[in-house]
C-alpha atoms as a PDB file:
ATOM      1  CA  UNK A   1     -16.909  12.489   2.163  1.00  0.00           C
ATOM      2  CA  UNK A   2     -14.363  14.712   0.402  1.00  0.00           C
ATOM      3  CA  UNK A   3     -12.499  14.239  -2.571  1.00  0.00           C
ATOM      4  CA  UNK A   4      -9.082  15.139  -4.083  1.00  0.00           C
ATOM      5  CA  UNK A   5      -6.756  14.536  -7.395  1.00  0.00           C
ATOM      6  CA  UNK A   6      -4.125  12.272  -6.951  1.00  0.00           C
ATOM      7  CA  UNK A   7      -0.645  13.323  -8.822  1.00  0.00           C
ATOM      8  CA  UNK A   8      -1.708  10.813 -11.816  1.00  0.00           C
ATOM      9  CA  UNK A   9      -4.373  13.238 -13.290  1.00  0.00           C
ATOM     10  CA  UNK A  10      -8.087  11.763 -13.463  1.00  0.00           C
ATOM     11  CA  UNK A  11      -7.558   9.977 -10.858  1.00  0.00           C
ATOM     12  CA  UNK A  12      -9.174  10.504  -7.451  1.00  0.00           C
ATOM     13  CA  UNK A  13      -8.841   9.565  -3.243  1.00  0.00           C
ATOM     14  CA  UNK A  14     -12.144   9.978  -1.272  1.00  0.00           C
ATOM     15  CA  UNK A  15     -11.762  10.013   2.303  1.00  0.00           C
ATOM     16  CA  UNK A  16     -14.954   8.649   3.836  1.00  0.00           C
ATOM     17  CA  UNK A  17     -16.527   8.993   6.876  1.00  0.00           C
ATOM     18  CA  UNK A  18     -17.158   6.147   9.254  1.00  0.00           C
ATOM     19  CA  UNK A  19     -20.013   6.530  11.661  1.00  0.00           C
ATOM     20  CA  UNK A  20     -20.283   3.875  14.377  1.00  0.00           C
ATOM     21  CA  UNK A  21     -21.984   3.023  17.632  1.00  0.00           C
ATOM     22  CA  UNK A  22     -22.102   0.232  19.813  1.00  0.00           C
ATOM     23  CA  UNK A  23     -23.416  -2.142  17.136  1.00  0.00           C
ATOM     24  CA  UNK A  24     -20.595  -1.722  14.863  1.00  0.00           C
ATOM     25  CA  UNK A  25     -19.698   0.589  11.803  1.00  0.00           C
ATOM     26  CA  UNK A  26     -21.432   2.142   8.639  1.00  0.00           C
ATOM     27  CA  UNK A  27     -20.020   4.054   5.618  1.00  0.00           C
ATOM     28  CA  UNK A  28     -21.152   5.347   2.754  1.00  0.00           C
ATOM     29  CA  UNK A  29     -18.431   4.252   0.556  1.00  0.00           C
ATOM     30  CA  UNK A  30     -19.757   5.283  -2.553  1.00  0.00           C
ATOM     31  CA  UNK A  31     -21.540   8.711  -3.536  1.00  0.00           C
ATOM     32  CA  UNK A  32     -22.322   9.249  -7.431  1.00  0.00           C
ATOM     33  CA  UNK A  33     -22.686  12.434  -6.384  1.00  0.00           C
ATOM     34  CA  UNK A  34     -19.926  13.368  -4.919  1.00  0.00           C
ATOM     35  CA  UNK A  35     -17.927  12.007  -7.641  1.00  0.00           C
ATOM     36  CA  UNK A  36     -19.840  14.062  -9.848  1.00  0.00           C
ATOM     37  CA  UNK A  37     -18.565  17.436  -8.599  1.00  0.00           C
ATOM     38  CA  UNK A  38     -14.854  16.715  -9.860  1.00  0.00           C
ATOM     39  CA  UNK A  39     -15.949  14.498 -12.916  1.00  0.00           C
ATOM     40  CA  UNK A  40     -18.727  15.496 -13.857  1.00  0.00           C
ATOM     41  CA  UNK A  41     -20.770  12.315 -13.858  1.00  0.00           C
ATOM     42  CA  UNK A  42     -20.858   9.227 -11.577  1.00  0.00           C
ATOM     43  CA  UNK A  43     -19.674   5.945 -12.390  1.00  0.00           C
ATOM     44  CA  UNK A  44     -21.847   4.107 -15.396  1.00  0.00           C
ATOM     45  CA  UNK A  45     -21.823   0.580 -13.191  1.00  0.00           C
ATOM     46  CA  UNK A  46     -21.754  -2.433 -15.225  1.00  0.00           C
ATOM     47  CA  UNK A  47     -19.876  -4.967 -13.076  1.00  0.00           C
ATOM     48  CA  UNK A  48     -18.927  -5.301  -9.532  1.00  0.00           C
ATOM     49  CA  UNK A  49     -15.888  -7.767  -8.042  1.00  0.00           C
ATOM     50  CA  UNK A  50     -14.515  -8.510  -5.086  1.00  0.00           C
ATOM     51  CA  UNK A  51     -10.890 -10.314  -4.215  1.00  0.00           C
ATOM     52  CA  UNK A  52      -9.721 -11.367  -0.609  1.00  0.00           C
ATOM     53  CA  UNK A  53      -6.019 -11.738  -1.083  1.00  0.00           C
ATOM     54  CA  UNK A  54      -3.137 -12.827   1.516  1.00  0.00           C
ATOM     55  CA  UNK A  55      -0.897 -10.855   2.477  1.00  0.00           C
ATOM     56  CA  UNK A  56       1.510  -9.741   0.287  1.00  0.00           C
ATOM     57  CA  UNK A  57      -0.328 -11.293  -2.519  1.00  0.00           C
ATOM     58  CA  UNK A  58       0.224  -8.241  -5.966  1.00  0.00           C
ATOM     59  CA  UNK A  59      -2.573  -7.865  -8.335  1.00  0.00           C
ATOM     60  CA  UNK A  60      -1.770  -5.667 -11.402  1.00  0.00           C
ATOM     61  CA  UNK A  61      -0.465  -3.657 -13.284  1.00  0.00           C
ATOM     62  CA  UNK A  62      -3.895  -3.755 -14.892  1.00  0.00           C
ATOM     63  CA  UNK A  63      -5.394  -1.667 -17.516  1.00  0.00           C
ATOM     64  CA  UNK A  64      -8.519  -1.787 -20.428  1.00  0.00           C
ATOM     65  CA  UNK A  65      -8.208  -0.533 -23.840  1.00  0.00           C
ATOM     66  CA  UNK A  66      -9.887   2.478 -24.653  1.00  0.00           C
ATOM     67  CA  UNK A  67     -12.465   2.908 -26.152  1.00  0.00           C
ATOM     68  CA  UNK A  68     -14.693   1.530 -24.210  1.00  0.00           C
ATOM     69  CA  UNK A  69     -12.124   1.388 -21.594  1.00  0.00           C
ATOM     70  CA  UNK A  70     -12.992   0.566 -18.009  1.00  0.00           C
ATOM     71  CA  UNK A  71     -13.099   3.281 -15.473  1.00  0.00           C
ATOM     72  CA  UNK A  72     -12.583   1.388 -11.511  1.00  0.00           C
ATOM     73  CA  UNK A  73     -13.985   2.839  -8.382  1.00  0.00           C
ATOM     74  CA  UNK A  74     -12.160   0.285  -5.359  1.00  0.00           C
ATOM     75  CA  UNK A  75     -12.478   0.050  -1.684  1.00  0.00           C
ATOM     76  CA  UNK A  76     -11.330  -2.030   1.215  1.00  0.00           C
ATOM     77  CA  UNK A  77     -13.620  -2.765   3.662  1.00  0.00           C
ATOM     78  CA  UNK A  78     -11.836  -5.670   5.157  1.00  0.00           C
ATOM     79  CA  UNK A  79      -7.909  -5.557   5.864  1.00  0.00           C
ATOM     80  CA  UNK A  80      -5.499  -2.980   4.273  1.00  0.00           C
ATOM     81  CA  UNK A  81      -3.928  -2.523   0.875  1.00  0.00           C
ATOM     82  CA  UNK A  82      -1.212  -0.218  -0.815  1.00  0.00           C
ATOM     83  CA  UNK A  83      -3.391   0.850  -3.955  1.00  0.00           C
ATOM     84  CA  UNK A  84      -1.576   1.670  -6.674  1.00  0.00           C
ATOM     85  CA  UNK A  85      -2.744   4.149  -9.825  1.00  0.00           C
ATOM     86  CA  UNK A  86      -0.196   4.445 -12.708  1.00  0.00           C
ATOM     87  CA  UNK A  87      -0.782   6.276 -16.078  1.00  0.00           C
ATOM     88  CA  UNK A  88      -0.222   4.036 -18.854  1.00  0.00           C
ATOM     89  CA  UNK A  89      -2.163   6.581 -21.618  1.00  0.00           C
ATOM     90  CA  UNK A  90       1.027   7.118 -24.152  1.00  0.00           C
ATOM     91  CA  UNK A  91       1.012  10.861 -24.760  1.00  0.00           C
ATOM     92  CA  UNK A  92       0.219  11.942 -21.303  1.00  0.00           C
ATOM     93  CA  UNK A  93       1.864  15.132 -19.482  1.00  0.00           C
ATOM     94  CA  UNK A  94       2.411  12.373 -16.879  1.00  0.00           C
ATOM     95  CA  UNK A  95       3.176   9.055 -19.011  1.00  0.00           C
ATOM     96  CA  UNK A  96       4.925   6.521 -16.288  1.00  0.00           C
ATOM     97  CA  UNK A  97       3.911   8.530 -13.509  1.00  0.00           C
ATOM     98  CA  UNK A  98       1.989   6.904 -10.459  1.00  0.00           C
ATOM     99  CA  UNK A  99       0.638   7.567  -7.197  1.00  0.00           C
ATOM    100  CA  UNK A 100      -0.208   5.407  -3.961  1.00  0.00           C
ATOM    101  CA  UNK A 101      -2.814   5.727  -1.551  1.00  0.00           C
ATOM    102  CA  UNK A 102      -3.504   3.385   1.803  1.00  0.00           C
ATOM    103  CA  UNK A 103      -7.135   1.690   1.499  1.00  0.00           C
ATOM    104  CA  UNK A 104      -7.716   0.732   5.254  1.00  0.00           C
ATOM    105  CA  UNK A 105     -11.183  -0.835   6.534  1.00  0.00           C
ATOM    106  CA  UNK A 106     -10.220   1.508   9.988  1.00  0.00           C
ATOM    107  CA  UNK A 107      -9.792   4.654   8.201  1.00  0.00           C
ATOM    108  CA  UNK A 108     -11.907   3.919   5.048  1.00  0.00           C
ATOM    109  CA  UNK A 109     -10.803   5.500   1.979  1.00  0.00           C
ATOM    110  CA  UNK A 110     -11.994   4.784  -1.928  1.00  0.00           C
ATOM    111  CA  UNK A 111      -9.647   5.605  -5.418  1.00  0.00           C
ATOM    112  CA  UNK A 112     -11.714   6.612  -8.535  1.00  0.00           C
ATOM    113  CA  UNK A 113      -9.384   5.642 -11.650  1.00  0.00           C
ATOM    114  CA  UNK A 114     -10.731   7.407 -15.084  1.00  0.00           C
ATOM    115  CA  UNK A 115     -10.241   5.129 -18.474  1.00  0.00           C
ATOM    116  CA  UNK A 116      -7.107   4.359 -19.494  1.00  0.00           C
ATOM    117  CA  UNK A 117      -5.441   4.294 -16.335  1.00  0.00           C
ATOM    118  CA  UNK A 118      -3.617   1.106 -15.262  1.00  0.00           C
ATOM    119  CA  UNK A 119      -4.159  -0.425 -11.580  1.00  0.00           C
ATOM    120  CA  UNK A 120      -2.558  -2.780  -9.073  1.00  0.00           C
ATOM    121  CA  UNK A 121      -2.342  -3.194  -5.036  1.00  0.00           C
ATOM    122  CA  UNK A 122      -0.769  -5.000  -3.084  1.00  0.00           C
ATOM    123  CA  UNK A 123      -2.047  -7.048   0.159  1.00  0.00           C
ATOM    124  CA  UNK A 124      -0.971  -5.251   3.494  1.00  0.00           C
ATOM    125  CA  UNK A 125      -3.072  -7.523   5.800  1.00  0.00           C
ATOM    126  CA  UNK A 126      -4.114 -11.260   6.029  1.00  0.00           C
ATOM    127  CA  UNK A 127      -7.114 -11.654   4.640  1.00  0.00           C
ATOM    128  CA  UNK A 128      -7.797  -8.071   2.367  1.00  0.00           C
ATOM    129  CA  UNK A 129     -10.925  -7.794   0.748  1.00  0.00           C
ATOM    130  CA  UNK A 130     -11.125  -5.092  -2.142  1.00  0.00           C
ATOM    131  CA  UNK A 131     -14.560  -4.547  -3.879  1.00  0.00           C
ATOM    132  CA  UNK A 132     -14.697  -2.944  -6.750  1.00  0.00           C
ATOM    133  CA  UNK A 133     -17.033  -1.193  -9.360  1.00  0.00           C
ATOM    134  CA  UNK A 134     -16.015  -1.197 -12.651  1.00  0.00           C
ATOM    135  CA  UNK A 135     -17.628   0.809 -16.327  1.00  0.00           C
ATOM    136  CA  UNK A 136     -17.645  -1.943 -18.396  1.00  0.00           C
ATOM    137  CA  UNK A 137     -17.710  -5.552 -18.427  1.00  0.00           C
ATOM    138  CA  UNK A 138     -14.442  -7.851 -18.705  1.00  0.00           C
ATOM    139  CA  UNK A 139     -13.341  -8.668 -22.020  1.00  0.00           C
ATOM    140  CA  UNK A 140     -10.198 -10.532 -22.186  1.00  0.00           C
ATOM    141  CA  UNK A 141     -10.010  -9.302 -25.818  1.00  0.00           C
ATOM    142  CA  UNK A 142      -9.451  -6.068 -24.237  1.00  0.00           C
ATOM    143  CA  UNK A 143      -7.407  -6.563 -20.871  1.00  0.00           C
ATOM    144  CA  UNK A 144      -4.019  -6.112 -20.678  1.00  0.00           C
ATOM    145  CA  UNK A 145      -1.243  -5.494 -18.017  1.00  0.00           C
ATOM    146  CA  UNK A 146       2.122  -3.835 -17.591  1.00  0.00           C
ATOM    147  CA  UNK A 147       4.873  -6.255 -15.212  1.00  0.00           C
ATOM    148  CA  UNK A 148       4.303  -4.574 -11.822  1.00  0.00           C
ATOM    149  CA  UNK A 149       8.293  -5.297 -10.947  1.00  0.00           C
ATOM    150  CA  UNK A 150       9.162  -2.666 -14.063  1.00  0.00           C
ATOM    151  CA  UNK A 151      12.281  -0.645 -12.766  1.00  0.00           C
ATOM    152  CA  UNK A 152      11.716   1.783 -15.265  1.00  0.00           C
ATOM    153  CA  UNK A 153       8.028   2.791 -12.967  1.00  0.00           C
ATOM    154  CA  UNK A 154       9.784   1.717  -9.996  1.00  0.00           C
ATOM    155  CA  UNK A 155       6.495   0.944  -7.936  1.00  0.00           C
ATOM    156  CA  UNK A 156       7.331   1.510  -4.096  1.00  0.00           C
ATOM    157  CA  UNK A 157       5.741  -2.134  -2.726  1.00  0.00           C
ATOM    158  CA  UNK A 158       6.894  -2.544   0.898  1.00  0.00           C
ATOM    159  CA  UNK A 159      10.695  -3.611   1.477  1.00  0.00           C
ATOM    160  CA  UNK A 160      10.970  -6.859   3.206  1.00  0.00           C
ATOM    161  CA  UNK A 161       6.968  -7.855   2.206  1.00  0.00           C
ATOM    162  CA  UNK A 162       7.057 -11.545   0.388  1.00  0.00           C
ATOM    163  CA  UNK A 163       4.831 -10.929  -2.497  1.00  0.00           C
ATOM    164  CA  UNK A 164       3.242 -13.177  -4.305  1.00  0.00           C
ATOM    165  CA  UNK A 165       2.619 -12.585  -8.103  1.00  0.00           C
ATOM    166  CA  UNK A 166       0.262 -14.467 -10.310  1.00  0.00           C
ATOM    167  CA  UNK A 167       2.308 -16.072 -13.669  1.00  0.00           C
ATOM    168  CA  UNK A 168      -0.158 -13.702 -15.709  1.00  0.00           C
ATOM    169  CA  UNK A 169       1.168 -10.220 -14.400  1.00  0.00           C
ATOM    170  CA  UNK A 170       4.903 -11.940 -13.686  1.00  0.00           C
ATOM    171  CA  UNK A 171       5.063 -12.338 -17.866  1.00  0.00           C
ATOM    172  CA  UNK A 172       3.473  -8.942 -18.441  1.00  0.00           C
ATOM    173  CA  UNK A 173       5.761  -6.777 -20.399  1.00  0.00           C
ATOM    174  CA  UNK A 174       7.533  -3.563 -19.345  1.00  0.00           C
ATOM    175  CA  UNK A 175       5.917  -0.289 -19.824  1.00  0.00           C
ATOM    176  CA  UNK A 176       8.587   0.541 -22.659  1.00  0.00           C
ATOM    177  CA  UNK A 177       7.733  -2.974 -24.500  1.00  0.00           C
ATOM    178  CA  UNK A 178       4.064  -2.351 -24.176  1.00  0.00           C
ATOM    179  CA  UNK A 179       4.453   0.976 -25.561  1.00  0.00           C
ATOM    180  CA  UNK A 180       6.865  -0.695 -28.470  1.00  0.00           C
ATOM    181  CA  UNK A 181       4.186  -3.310 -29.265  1.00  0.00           C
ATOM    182  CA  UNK A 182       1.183  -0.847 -29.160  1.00  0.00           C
ATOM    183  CA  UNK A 183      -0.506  -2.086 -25.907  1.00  0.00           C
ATOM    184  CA  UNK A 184      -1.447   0.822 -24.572  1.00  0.00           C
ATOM    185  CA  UNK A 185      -4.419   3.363 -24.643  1.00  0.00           C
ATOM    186  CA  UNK A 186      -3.377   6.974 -26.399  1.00  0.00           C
ATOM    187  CA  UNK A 187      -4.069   9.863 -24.005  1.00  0.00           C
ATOM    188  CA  UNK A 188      -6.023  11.269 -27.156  1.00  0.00           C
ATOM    189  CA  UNK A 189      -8.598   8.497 -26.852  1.00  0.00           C
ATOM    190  CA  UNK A 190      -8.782   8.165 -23.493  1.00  0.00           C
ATOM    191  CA  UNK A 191      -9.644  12.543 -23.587  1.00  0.00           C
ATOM    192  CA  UNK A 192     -12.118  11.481 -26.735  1.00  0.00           C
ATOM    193  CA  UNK A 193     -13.747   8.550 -24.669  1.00  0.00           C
ATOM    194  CA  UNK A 194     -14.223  11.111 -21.416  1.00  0.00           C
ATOM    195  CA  UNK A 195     -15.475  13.687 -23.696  1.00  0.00           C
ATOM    196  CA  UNK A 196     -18.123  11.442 -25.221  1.00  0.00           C
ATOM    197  CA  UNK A 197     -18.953   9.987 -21.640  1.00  0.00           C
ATOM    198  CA  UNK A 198     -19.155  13.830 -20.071  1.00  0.00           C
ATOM    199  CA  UNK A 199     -21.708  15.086 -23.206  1.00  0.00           C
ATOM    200  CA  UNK A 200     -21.743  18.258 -24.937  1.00  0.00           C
ATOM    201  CA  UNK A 201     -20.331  21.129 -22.464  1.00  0.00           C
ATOM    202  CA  UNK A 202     -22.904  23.690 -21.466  1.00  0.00           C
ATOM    203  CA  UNK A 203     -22.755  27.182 -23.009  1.00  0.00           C
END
């Protein structure tokens, strides 16, 4: 398993590595371990889901305020998604920014996504199942979600891909109204809340 950055910062790809025989496939999709080397700590696991969406079906933009927050480790193992990260933290080096990464069940892949950060993806295959781990608990006090169709982020979904959009995210507001209505986490608690999850640096 190896593990990289992705151009939104605190967030991460893992490639994982498939091992298979004649009776099928196994994968060690998640490794607190190996998420510890870049982070510092594993995932604090208080919830896990799992969606099986159609093809072309668009969950997100998604995102928990902070604190608590709710930090999202996600995985495919049935189908294929475009997973989308995009930083919604309002004082961030890379405010609006996002990044994309292919979760396939034949090459398997995971995305770690730190507080803060908002999330969506978008069904590639009939049929995609995503499962995934999440910090916290859901509190509908404390979702909220950014309208994944924003020009202003320009999210690259698939040309010529019908998507379907729940009502929910369709009526989200743009990242600039969010931002206007004070919606969104601060990258200053989002740095607090990682500081205070992380503990006291060593000297």
């Amino acid at each position: 398993m190896q593990i990289r950055e992705l151009a939104v910062p605190d967030s991460y790809v893992l490639d994982l590595v498939p091992h298979g025989d004649s009776r099928g496939l196994f994968v060690e999709w998640y490794r607190a371990d190996v998420l510890a080397e870049v982070r510092g700590a594993g995932l604090a696991l208080a919830q896990a889901n799992h969606s099986v969406s159609d093809r072309g079906a668009l969950r997100g933009v998604h995102f928990a305020l902070v604190p608590p927050g709710q930090a999202k480790y996600v995985y495919c193992p049935a189908g294929k998604v475009l997973d989308v990260t995009v930083d919604v933290r309002v004082g961030s080096p890379t405010f609006g920014a996002h990044d994309t990464v292919v979760l396939d069940s034949q090459q398997p892949r995971a995305v770690y996504l730190s507080e803060g950060l908002g999330h969506a993806f978008v069904s590639l295959a009939a049929h995609s199942s995503v499962t995934y781990l999440v910090s916290t608990s859901y509190d509908a006090r404390r979702e909220f979600g950014v309208d994944p169709m924003d020009p202003d982020l320009a999210l690259p979904w698939p040309p010529g891909l019908e998507l379907q959009i729940s009502a929910k995210d369709m009526a989200a507001p743009s990242l600039a109204d969010a931002e206007r209505a004070d919606l969104l986490p601060t990258m200053a608690e989002c740095a607090a809340r990682y500081a205070e999850l992380l503990g006291p640096a060593e000297e």
